[in-house]
N, C-alpha and C. Protein backbone atom coordinates (compact mmCIF):
# COMPACT_ATOMS: atom_id res chain seq x y z
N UNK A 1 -53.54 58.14 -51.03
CA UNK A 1 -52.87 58.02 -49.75
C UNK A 1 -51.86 56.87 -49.81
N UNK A 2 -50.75 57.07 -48.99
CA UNK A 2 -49.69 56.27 -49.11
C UNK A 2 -49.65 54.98 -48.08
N UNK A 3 -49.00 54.05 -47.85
CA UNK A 3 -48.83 52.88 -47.18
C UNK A 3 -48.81 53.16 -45.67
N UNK A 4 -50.10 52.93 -44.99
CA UNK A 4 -49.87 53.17 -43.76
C UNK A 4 -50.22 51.86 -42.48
N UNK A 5 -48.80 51.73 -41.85
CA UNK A 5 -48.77 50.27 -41.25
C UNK A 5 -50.11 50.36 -40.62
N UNK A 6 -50.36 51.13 -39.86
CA UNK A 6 -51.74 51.00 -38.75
C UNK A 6 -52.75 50.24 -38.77
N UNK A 7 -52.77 50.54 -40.26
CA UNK A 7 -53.70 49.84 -41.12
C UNK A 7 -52.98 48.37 -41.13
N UNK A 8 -54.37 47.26 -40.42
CA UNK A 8 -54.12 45.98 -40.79
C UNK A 8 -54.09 45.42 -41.67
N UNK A 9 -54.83 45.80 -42.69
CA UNK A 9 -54.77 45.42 -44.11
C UNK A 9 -53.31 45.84 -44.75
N UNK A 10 -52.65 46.56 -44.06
CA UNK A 10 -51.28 47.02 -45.42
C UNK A 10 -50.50 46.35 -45.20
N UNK A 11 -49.61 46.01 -46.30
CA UNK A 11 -48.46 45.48 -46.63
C UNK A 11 -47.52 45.61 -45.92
N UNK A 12 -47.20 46.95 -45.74
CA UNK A 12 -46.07 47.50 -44.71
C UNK A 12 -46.34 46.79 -43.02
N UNK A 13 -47.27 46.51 -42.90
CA UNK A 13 -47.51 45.80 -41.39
C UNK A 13 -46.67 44.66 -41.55
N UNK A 14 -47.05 44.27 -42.57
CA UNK A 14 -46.19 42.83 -42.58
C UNK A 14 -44.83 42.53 -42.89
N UNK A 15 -44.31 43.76 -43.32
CA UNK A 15 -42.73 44.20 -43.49
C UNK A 15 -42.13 44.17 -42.39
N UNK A 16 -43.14 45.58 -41.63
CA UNK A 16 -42.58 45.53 -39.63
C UNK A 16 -42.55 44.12 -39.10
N UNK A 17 -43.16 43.55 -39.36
CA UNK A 17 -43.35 42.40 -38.67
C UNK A 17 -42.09 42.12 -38.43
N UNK A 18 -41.65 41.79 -39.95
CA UNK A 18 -40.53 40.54 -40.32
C UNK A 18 -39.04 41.65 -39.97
N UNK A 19 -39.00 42.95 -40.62
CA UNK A 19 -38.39 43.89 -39.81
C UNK A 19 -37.53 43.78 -38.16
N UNK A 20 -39.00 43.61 -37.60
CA UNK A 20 -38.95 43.82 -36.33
C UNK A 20 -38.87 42.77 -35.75
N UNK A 21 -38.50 41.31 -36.10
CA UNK A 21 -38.48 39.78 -35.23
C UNK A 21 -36.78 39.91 -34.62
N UNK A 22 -36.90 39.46 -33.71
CA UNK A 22 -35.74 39.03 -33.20
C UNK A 22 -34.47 38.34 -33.87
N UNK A 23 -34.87 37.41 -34.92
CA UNK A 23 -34.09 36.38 -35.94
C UNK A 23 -33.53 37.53 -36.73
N UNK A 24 -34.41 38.32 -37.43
CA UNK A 24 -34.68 39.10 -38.50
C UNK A 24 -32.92 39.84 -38.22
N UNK A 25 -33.29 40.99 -36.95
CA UNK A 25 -31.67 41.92 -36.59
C UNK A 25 -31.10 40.83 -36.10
N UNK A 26 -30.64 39.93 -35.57
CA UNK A 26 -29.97 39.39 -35.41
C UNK A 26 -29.08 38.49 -36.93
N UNK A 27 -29.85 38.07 -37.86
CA UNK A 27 -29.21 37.28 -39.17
C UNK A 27 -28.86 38.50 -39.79
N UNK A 28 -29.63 39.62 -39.80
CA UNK A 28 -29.04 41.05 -41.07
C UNK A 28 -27.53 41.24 -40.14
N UNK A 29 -27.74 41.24 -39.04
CA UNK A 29 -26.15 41.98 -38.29
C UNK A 29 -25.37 41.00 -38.41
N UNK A 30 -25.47 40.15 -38.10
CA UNK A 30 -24.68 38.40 -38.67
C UNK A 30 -24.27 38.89 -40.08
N UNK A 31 -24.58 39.12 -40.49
CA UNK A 31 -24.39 39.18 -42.53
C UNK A 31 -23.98 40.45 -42.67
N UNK A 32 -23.58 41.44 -42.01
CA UNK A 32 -23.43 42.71 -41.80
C UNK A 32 -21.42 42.85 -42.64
N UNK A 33 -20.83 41.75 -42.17
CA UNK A 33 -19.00 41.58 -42.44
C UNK A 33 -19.23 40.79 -43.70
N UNK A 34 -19.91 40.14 -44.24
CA UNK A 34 -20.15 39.99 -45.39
C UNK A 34 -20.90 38.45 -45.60
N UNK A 35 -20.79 37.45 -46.66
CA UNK A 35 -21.73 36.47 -46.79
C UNK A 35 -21.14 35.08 -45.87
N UNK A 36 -21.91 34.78 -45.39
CA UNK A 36 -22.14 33.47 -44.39
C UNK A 36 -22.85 32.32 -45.00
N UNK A 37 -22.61 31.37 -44.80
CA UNK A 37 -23.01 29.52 -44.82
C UNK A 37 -24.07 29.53 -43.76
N UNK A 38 -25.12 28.74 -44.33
CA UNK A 38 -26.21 28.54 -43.14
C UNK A 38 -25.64 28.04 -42.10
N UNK A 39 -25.09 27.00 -41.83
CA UNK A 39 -23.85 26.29 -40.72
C UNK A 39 -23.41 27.75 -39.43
N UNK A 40 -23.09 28.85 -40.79
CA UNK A 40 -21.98 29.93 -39.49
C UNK A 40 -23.37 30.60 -39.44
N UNK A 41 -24.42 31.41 -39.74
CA UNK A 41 -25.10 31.63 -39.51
C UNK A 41 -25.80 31.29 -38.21
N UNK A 42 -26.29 30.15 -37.90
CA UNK A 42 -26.35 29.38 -36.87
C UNK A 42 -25.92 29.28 -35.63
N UNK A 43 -24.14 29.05 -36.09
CA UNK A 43 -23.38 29.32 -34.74
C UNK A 43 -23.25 30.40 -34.54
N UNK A 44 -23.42 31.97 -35.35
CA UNK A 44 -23.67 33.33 -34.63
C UNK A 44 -24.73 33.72 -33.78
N UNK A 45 -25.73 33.11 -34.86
CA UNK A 45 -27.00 33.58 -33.93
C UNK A 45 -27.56 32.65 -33.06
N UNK A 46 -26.93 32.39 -31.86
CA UNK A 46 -27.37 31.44 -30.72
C UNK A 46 -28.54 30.92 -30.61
N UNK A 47 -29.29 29.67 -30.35
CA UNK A 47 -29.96 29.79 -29.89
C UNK A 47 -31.71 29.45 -31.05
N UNK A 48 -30.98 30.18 -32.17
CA UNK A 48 -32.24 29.90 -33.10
C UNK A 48 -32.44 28.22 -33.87
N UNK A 49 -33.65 27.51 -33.87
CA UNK A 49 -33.51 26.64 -34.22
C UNK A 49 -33.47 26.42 -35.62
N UNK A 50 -32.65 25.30 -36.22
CA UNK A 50 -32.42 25.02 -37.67
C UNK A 50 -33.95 25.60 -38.31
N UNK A 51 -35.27 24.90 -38.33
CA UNK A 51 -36.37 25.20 -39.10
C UNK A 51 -36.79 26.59 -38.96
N UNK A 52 -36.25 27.25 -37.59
CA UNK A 52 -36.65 29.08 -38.01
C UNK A 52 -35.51 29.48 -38.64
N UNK A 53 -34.41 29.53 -38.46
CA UNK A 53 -33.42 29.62 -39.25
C UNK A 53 -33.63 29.53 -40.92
N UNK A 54 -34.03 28.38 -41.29
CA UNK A 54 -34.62 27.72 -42.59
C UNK A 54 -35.96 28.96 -43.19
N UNK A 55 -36.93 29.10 -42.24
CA UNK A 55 -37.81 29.85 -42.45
C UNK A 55 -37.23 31.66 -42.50
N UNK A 56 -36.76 31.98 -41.75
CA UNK A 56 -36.43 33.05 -41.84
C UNK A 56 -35.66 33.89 -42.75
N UNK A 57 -34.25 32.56 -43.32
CA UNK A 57 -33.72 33.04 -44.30
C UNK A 57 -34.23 33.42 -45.36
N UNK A 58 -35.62 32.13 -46.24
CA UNK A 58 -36.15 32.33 -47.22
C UNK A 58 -36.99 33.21 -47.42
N UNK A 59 -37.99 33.70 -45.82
CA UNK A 59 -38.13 34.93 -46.14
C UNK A 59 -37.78 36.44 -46.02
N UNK A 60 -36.50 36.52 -45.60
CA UNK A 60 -34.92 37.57 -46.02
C UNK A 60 -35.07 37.45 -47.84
N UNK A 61 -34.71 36.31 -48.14
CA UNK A 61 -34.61 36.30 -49.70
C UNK A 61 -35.77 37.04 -50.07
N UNK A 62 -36.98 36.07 -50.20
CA UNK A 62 -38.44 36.56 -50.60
C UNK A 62 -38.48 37.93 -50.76
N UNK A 63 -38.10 38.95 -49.65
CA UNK A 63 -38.28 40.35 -49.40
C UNK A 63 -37.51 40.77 -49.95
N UNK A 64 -36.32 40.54 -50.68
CA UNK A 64 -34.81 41.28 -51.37
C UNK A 64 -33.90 41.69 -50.28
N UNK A 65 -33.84 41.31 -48.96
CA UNK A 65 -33.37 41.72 -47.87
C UNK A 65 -31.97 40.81 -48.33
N UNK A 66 -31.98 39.53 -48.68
CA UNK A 66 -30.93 38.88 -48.82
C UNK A 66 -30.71 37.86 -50.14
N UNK A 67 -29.73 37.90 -50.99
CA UNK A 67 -29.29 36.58 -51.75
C UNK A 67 -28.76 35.25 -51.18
N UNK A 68 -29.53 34.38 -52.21
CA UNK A 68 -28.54 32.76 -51.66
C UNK A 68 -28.39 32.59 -53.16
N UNK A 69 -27.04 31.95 -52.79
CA UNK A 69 -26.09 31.24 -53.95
C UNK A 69 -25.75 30.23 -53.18
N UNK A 70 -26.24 29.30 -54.73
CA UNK A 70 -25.62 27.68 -54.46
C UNK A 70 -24.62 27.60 -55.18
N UNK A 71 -23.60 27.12 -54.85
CA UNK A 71 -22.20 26.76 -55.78
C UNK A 71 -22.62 25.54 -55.99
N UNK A 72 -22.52 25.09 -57.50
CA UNK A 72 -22.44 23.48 -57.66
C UNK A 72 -21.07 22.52 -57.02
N UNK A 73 -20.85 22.69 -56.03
CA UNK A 73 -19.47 22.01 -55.46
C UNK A 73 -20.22 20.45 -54.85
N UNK A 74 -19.71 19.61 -54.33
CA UNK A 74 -19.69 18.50 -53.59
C UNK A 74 -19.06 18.72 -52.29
N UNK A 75 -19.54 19.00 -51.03
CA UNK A 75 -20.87 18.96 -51.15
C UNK A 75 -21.29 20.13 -51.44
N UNK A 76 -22.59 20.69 -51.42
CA UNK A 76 -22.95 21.53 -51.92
C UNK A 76 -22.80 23.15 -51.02
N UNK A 77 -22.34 23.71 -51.48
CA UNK A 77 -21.86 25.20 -50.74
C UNK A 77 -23.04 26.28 -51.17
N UNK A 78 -23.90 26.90 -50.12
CA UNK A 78 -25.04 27.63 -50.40
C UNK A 78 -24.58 29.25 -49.36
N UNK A 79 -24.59 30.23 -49.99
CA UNK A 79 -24.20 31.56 -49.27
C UNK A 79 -25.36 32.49 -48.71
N UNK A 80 -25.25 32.82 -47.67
CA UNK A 80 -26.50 34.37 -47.70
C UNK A 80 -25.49 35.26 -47.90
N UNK A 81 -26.50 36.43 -48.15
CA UNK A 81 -25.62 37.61 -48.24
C UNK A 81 -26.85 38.98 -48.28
N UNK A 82 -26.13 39.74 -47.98
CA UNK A 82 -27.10 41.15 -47.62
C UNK A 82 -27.10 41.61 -49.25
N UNK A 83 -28.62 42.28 -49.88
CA UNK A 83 -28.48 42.99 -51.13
C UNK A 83 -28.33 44.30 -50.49
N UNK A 84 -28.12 44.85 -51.68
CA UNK A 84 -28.13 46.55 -51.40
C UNK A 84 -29.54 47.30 -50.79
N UNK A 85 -30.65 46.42 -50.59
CA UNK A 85 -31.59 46.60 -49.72
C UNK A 85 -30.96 46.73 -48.09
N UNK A 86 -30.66 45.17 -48.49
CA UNK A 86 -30.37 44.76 -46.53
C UNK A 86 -29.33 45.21 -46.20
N UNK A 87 -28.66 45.65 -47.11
CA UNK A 87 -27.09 46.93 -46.43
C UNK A 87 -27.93 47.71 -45.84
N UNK A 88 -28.74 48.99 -46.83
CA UNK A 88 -29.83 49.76 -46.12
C UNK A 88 -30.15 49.61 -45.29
N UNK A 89 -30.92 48.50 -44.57
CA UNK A 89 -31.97 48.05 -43.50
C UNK A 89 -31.25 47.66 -42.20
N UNK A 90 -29.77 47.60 -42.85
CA UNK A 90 -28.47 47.06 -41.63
C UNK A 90 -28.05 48.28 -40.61
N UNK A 91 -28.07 49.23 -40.97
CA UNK A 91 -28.18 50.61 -40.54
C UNK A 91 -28.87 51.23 -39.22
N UNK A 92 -30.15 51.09 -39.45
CA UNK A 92 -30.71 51.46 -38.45
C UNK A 92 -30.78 50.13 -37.60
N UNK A 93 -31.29 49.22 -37.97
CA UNK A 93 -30.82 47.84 -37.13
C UNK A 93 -29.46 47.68 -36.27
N UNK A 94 -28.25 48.43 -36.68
CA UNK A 94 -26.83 48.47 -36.15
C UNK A 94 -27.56 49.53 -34.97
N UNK A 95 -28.52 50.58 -35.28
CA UNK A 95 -28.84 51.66 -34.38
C UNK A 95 -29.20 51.31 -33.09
N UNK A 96 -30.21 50.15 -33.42
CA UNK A 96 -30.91 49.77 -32.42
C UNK A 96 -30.60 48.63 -31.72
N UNK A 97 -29.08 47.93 -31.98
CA UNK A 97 -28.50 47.42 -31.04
C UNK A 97 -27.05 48.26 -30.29
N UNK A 98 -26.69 49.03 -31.26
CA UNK A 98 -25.65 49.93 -30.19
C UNK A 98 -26.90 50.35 -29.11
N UNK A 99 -28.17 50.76 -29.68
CA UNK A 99 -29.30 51.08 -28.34
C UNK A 99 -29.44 51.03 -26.85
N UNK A 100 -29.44 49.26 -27.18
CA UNK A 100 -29.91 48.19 -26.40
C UNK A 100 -28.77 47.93 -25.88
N UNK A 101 -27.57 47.92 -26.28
CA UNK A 101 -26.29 47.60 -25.09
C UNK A 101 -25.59 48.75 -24.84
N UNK A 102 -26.37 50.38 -25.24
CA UNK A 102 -26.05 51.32 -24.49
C UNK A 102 -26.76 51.58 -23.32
N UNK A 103 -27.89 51.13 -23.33
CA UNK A 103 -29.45 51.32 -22.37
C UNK A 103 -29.35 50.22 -21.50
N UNK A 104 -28.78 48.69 -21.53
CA UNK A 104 -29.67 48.10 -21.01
C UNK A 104 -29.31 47.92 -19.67
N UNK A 105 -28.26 48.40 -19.36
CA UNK A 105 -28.27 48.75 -17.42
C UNK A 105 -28.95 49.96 -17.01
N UNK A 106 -30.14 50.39 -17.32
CA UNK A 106 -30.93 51.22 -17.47
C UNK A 106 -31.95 50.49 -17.43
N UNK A 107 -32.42 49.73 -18.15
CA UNK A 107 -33.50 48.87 -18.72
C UNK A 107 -33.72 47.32 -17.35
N UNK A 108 -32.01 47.28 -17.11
CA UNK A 108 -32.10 46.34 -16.03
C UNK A 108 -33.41 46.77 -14.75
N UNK A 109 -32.41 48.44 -14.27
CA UNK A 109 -32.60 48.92 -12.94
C UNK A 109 -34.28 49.16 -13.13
N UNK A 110 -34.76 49.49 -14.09
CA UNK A 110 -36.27 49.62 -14.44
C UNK A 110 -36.94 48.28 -14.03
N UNK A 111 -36.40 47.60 -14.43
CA UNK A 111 -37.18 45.96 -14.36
C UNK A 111 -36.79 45.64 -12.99
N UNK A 112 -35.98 45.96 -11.92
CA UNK A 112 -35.47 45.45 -11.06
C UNK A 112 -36.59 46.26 -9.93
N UNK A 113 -36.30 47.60 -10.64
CA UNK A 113 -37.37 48.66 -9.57
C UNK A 113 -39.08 48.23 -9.75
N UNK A 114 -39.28 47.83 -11.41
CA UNK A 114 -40.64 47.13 -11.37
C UNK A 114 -41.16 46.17 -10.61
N UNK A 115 -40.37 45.20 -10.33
CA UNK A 115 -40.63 44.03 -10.02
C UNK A 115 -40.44 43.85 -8.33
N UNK A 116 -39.49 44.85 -7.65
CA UNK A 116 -39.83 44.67 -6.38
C UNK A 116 -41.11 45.63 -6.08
N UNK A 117 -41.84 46.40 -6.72
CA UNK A 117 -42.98 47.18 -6.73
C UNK A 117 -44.14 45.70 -6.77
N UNK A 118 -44.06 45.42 -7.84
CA UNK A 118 -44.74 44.71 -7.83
C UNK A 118 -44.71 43.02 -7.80
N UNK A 119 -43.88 42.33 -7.00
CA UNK A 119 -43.74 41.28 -6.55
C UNK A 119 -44.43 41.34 -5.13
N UNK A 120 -45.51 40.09 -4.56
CA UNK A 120 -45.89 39.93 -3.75
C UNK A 120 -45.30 39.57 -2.53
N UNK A 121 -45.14 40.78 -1.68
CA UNK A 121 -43.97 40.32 -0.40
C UNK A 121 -44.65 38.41 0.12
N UNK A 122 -43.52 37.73 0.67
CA UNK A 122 -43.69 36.34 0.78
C UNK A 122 -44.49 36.38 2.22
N UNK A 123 -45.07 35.57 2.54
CA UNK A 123 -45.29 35.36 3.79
C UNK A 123 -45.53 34.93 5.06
């Protein structure tokens, strides 16, 4: 039998995981026009702090999702870049944000209709 996430024990759970984080589509679509400096990295993806940033990249690398190159320059110039994995994986990730900013005045009126349902009239 083949790799099945469901299963807590498999590997593939822990792929989705990293797959599926917020940092994760956001740095692959960042890297999507081609290789970035941790610096521009950063200023694309709003909001994330330097040490997840730090963490996240290395494990992009770890997985083959992404290369870093250090240029020996002064100071020192270090690149990400998507492998021919994370081109792959850029794909459906591109899917699922055309998604989300095709849906999400949809997604608003849902949350808007939820929440006066269930918000406690004041009194």
């Amino acid at each position: 039998m083949g790799p099945d996430p469901y299963d807590r024990n498999c590997p593939t759970r822990q792929l989705l995981d990293r797959i599926g984080d917020q940092w994760t589509v956001l740095i692959v679509g960042a890297l999507t026009d081609g290789p970035l400096r941790f610096t521009e990295i950063g200023r694309r993806v709003d909001g994330i702090s330097q040490k997840v940033l730090t963490q996240t990249l290395r494990s992009l690398v770890r997985d083959g999702i992404l290369t870093r190159t250090a240029y020996p320059t002064i100071p020192p110039k270090v690149e990400y870049e998507l492998t021919p994995l994370g081109c792959n994986l850029s794909e459906p990730l591109d899917m699922l944000d055309r998604w989300a900013r095709r849906h999400m005045s949809s997604v608003r009126e849902a949350r808007d209709a939820y929440d006066a349902e269930h918000t406690p009239a004041s009194a």
